[in-house]
C-alpha atoms as a PDB file:
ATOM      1  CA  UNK A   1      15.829  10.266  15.711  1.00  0.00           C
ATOM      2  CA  UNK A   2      17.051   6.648  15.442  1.00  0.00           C
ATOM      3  CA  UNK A   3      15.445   4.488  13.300  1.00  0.00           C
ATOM      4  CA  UNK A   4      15.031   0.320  13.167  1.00  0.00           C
ATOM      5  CA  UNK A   5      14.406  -0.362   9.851  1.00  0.00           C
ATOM      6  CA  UNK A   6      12.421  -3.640   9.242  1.00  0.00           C
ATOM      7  CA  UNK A   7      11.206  -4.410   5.883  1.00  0.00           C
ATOM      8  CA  UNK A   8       9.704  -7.626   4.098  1.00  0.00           C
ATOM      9  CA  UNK A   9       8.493  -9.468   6.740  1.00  0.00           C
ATOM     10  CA  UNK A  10       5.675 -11.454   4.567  1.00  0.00           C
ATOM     11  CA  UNK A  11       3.263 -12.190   7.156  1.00  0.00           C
ATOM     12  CA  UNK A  12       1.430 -15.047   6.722  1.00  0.00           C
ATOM     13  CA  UNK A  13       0.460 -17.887   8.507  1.00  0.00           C
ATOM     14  CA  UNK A  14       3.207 -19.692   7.245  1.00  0.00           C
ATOM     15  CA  UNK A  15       5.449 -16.894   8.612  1.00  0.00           C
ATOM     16  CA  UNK A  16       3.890 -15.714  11.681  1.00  0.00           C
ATOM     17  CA  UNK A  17       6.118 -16.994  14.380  1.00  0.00           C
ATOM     18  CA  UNK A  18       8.972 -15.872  12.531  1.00  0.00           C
ATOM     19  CA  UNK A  19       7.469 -12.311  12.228  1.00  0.00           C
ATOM     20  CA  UNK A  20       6.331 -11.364  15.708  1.00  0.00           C
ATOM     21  CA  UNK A  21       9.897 -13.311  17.543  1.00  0.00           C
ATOM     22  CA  UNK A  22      11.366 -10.635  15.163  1.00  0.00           C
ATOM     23  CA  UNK A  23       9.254  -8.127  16.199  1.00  0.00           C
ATOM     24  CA  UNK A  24       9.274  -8.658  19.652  1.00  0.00           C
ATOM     25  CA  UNK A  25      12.695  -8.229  19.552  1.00  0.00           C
ATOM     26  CA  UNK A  26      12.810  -4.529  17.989  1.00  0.00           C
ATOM     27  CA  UNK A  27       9.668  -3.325  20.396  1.00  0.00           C
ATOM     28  CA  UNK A  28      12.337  -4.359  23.544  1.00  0.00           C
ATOM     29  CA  UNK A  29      14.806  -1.999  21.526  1.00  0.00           C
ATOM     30  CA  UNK A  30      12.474   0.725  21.102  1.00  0.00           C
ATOM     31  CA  UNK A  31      10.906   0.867  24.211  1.00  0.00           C
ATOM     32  CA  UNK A  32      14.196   0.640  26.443  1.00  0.00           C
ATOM     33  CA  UNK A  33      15.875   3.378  24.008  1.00  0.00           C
ATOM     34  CA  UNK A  34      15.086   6.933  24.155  1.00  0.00           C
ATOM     35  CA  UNK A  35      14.193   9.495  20.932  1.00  0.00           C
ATOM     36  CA  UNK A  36      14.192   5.432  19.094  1.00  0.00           C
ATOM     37  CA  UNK A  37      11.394   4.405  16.548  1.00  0.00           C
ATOM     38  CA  UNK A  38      10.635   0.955  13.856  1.00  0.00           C
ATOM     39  CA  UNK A  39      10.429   2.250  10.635  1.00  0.00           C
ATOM     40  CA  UNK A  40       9.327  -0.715   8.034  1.00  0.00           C
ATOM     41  CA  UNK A  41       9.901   0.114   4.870  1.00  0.00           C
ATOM     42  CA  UNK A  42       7.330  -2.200   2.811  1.00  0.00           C
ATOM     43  CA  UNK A  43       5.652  -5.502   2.575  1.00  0.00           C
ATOM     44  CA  UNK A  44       4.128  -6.134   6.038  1.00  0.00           C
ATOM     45  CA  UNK A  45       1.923  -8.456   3.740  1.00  0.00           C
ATOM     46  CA  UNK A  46       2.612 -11.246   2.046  1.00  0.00           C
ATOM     47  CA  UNK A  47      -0.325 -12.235  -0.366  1.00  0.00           C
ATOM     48  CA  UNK A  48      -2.568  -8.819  -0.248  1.00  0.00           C
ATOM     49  CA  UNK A  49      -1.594  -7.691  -3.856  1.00  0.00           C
ATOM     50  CA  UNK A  50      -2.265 -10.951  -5.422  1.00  0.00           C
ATOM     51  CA  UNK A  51      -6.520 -11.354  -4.102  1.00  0.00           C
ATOM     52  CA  UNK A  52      -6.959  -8.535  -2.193  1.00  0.00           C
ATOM     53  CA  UNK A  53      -7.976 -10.090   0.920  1.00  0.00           C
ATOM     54  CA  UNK A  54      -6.250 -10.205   4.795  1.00  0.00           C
ATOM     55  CA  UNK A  55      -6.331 -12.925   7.101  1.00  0.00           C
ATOM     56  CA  UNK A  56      -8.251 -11.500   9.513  1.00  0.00           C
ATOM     57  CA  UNK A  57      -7.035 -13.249  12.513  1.00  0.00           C
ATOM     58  CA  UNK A  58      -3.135 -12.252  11.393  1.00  0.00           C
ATOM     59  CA  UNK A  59      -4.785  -8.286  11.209  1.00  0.00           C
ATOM     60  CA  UNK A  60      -5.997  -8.589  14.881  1.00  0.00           C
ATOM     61  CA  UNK A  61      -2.841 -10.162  16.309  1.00  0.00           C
ATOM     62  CA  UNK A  62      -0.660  -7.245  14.602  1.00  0.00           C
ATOM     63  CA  UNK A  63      -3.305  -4.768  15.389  1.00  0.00           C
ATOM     64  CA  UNK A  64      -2.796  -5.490  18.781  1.00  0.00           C
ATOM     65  CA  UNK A  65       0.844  -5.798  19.591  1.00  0.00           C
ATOM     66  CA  UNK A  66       1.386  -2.625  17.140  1.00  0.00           C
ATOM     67  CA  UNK A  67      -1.234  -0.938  19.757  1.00  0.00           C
ATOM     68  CA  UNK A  68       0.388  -2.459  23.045  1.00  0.00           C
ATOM     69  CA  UNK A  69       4.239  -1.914  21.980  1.00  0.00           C
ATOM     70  CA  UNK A  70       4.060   1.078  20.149  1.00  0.00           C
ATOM     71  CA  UNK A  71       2.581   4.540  19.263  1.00  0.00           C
ATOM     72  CA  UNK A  72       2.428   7.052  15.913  1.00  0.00           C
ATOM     73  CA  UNK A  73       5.939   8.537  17.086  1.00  0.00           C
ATOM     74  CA  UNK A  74       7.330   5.542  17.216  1.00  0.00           C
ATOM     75  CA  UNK A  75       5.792   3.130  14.551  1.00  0.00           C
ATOM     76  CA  UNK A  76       6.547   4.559  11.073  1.00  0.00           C
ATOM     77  CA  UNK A  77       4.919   2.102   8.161  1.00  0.00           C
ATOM     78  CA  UNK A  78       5.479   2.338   4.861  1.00  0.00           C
ATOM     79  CA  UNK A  79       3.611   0.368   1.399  1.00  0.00           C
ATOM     80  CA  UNK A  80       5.604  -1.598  -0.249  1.00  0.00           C
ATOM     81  CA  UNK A  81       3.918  -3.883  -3.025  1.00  0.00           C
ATOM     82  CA  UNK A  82       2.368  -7.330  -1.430  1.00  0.00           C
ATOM     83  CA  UNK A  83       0.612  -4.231   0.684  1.00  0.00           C
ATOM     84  CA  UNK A  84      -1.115  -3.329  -2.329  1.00  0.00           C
ATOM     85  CA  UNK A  85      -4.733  -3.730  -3.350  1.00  0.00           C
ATOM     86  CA  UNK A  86      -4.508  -1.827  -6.803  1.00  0.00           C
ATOM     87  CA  UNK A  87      -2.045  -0.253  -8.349  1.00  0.00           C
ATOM     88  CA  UNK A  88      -2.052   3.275  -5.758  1.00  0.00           C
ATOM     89  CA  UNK A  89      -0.070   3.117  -3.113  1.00  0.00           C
ATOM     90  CA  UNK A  90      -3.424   4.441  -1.372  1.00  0.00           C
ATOM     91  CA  UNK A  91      -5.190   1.569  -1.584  1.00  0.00           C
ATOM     92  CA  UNK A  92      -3.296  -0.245   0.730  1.00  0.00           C
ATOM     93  CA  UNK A  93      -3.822  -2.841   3.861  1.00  0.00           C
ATOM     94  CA  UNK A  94      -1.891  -1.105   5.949  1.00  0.00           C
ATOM     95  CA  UNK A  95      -4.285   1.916   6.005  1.00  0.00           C
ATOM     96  CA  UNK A  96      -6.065  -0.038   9.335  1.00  0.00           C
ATOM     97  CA  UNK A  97      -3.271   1.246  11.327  1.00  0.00           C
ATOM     98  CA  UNK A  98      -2.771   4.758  11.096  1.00  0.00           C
ATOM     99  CA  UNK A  99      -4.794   5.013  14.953  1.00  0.00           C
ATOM    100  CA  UNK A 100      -1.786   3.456  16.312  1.00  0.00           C
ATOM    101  CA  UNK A 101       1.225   3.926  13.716  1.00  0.00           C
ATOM    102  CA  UNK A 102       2.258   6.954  11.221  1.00  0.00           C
ATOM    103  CA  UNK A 103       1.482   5.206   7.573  1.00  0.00           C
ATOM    104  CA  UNK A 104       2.871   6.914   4.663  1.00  0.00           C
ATOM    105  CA  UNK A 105       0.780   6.551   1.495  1.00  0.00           C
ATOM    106  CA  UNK A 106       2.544   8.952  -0.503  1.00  0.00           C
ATOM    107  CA  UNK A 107       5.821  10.785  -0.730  1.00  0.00           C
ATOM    108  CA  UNK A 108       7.215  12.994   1.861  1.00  0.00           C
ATOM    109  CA  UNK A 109       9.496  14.236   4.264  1.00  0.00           C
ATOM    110  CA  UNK A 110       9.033  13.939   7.713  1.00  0.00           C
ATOM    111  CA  UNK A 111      11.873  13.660  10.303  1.00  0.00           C
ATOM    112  CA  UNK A 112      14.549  14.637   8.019  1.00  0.00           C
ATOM    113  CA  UNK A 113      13.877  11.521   5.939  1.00  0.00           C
ATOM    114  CA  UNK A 114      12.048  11.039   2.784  1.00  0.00           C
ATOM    115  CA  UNK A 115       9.587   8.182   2.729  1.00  0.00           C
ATOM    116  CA  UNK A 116       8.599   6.705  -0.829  1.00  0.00           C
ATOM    117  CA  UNK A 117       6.067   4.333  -0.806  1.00  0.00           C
ATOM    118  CA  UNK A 118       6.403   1.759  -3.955  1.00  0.00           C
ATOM    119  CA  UNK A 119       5.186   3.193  -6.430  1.00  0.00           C
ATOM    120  CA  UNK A 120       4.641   0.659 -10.196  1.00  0.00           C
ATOM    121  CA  UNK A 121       7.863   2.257 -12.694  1.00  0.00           C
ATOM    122  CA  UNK A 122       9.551   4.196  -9.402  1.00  0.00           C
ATOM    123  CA  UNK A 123      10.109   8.103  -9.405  1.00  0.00           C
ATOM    124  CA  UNK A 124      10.991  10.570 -11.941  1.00  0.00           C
ATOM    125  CA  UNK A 125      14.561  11.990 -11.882  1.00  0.00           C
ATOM    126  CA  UNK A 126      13.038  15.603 -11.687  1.00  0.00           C
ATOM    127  CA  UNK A 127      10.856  14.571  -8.756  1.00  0.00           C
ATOM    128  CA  UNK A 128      14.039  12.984  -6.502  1.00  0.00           C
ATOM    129  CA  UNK A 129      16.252  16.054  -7.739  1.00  0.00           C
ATOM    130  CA  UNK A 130      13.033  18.418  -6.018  1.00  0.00           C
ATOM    131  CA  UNK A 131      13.365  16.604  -2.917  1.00  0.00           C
ATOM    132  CA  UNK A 132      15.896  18.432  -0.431  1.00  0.00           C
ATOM    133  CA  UNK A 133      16.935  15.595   1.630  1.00  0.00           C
ATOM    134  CA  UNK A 134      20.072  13.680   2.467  1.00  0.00           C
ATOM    135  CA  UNK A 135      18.108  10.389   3.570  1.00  0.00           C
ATOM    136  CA  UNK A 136      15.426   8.374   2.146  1.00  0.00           C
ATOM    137  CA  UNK A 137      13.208   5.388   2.863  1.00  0.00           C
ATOM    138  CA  UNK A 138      11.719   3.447   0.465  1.00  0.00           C
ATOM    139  CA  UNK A 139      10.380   0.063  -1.164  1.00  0.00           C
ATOM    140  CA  UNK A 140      11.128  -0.088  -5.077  1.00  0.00           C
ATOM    141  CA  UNK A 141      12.593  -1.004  -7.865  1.00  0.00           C
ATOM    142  CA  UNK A 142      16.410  -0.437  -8.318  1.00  0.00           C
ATOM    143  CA  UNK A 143      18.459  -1.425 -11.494  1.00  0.00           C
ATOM    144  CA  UNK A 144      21.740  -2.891 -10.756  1.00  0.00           C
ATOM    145  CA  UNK A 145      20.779  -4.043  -7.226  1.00  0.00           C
ATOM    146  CA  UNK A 146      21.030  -8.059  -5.981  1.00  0.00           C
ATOM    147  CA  UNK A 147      17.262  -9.273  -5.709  1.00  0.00           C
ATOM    148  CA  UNK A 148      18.687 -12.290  -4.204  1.00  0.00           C
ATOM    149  CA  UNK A 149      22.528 -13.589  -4.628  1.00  0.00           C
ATOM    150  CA  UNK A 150      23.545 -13.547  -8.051  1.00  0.00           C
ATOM    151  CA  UNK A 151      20.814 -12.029  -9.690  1.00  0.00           C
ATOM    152  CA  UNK A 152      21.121  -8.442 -10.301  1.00  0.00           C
ATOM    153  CA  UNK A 153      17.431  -6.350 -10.760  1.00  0.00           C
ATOM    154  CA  UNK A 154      17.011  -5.322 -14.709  1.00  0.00           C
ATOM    155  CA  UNK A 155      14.709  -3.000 -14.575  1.00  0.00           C
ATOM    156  CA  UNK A 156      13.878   0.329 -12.135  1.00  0.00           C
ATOM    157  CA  UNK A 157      14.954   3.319 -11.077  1.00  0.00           C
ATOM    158  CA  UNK A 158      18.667   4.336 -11.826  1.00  0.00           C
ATOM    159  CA  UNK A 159      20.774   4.669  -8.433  1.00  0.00           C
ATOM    160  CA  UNK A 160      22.236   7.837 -10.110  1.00  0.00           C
ATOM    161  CA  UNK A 161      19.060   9.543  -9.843  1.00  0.00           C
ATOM    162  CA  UNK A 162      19.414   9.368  -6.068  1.00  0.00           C
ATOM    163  CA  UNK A 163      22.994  11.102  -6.391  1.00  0.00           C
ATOM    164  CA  UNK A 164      21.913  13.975  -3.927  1.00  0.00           C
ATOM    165  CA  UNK A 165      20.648  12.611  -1.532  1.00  0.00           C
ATOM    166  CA  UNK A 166      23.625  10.822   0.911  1.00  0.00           C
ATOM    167  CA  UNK A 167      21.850   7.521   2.158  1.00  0.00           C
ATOM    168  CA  UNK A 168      18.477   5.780   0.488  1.00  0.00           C
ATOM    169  CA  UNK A 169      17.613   2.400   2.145  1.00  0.00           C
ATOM    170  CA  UNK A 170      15.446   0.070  -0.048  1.00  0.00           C
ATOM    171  CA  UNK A 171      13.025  -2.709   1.067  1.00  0.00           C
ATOM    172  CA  UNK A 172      12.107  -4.704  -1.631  1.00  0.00           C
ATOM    173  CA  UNK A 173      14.921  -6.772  -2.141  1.00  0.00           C
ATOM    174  CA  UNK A 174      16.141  -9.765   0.354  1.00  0.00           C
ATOM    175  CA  UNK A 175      19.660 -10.038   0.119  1.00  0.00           C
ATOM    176  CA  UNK A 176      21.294  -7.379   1.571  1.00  0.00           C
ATOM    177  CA  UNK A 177      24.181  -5.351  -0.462  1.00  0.00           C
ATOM    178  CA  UNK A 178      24.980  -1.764  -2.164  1.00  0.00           C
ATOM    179  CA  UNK A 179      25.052   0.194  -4.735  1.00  0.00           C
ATOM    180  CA  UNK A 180      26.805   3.502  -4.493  1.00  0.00           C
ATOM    181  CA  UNK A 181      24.724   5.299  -1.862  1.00  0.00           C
ATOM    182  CA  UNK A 182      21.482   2.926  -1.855  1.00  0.00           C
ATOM    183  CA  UNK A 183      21.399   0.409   0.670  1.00  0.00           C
ATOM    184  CA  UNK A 184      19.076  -2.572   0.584  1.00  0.00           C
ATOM    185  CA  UNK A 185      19.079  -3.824   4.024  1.00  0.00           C
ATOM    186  CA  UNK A 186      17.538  -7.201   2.998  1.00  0.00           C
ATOM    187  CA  UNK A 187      14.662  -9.404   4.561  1.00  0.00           C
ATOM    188  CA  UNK A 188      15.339 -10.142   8.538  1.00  0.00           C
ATOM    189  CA  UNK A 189      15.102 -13.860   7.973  1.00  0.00           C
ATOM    190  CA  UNK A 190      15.054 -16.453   5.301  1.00  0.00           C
ATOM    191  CA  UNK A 191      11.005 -15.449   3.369  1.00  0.00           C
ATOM    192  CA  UNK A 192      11.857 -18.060   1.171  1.00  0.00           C
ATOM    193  CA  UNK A 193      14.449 -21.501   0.940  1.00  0.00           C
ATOM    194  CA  UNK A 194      16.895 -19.407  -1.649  1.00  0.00           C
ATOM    195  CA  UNK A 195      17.712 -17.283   1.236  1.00  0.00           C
ATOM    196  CA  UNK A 196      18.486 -19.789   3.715  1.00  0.00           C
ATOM    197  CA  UNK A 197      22.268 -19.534   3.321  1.00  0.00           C
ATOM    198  CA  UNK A 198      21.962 -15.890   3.182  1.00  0.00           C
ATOM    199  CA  UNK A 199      23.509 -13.274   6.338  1.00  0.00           C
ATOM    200  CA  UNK A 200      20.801 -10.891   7.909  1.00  0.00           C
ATOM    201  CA  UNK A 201      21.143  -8.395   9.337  1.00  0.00           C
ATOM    202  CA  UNK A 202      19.370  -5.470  11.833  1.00  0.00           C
ATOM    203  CA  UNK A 203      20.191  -1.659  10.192  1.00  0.00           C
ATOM    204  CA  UNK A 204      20.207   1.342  12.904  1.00  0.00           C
ATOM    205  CA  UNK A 205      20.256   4.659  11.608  1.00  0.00           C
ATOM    206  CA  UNK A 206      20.446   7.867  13.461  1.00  0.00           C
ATOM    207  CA  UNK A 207      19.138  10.875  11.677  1.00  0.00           C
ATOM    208  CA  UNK A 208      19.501  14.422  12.518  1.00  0.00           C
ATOM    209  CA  UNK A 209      19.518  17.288  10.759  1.00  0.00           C
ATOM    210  CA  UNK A 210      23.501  17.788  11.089  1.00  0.00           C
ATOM    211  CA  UNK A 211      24.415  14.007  10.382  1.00  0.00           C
ATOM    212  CA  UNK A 212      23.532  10.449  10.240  1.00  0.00           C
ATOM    213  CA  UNK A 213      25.033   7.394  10.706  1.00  0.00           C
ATOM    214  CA  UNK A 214      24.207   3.440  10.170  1.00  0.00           C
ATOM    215  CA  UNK A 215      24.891   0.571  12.005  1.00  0.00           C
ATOM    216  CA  UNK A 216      24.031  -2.963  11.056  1.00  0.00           C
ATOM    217  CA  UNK A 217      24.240  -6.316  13.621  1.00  0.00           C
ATOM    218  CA  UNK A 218      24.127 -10.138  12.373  1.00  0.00           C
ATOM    219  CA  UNK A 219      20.616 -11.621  13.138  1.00  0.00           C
ATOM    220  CA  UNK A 220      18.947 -14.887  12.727  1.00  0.00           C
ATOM    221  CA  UNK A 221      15.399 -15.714  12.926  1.00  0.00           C
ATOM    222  CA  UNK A 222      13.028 -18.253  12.169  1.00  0.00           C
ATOM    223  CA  UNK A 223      14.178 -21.486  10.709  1.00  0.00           C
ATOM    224  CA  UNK A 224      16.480 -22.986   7.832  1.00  0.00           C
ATOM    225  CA  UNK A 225      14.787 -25.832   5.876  1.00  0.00           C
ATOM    226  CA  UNK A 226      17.492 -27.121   3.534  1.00  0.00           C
ATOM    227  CA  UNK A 227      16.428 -29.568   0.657  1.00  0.00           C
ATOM    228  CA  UNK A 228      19.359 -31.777  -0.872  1.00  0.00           C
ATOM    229  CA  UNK A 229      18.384 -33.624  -4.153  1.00  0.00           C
END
């Protein structure tokens, strides 16, 4: 299958143009491409985690396109942790979808990918080393990953502990870079005014059960407010 991964799109009222143009975009992609599917990998939300409450309106608008643009075999959602209410990636605001999208609350593997929701302190080594896969999804904390340009992540999971498994792609963070075989792909447009200088960027990744590749195009959505002092 071949995947567009989307991840931290913050949606918000602040954000919402910025969200569906970018959406609108990948639902073209996907419907005009055979055996193609959006995976996003973590914080559709912007301010769930922090009161616990959705803007209603904003629900109904994505409810909606989600329903007209896509289905569950080709709308793959995954928590990340502005999705959260609590602390379980169960308890999550993007459980209102799962009539018209695939929403994966906890681990597993499902077209030869594994999907890790965030989950507070990351994975066990013995749990990764159980899983039998050579690509993962997720939204969590890496050590020794760029949260943003020049500011490396001090605390998560190790990359190392991912060492079997051949690609993992990480929400979470928005600048977009490596580190050994886990690839943040970075926010799809500039969330906040320290990433207004920043390249984004679209990842495609074909996944089959012999191989899989990724691709990666230069984007740019929404706008670019500069301050000068």
């Amino acid at each position: 299958m071949h995947f567009v991964l989307l991840c931290d799109l913050h949606l918000s009222e602040r954000t919402e143009e910025s969200v569906f143009s970018i959406l609108s975009y990948v639902s073209y992609q996907v419907k005009h491409s055979p055996d193609t599917a959006l995976a996003v990998l973590g914080d559709m939300y912007d301010t769930v985690y922090k009161d616990s409450q959705i803007d209603a309106r904003l629900q109904q608008r994505l409810y909606d396109f989600f329903k007209n643009n896509f289905t569950k075999n080709t709308l793959f959602l995954l928590p990340g942790n502005h999705d959260l209410y609590g602390s379980r990636a169960q308890d999550n605001a993007l459980n209102v979808f799962q009539h018209v999208a695939t929403v994966y609350n906890e681990p597993v593997v499902a077209h030869n990918v594994l999907w890790l929701p965030y989950k507070d302190g990351g994975y066990t080594r013995e749990f990764i080393a159980s899983m039998k896969c050579k690509v993962c999804f997720t939204h969590n904390d890496f050590k020794y990953l760029l949260m943003r340009k020049g500011l490396m992540s001090p605390q998560g999971m190790d990359p190392a502990i991912f060492k079997n498994i051949k690609w993992v792609f990480n929400g979470h963070y928005h600048f977009a870079n490596e580190q050994d075989n886990v690839i943040c792909i970075g926010s799809q447009y500039a969330v906040h005014k320290t990433e207004i200088c920043d390249q984004k960027y679209l990842y495609n990744v074909c996944v089959s059960e012999d191989e899989t590749s990724c691709s990666r195009t230069k984007i740019r959505f929404g706008r670019r407010t500069f301050t000068f002092t």
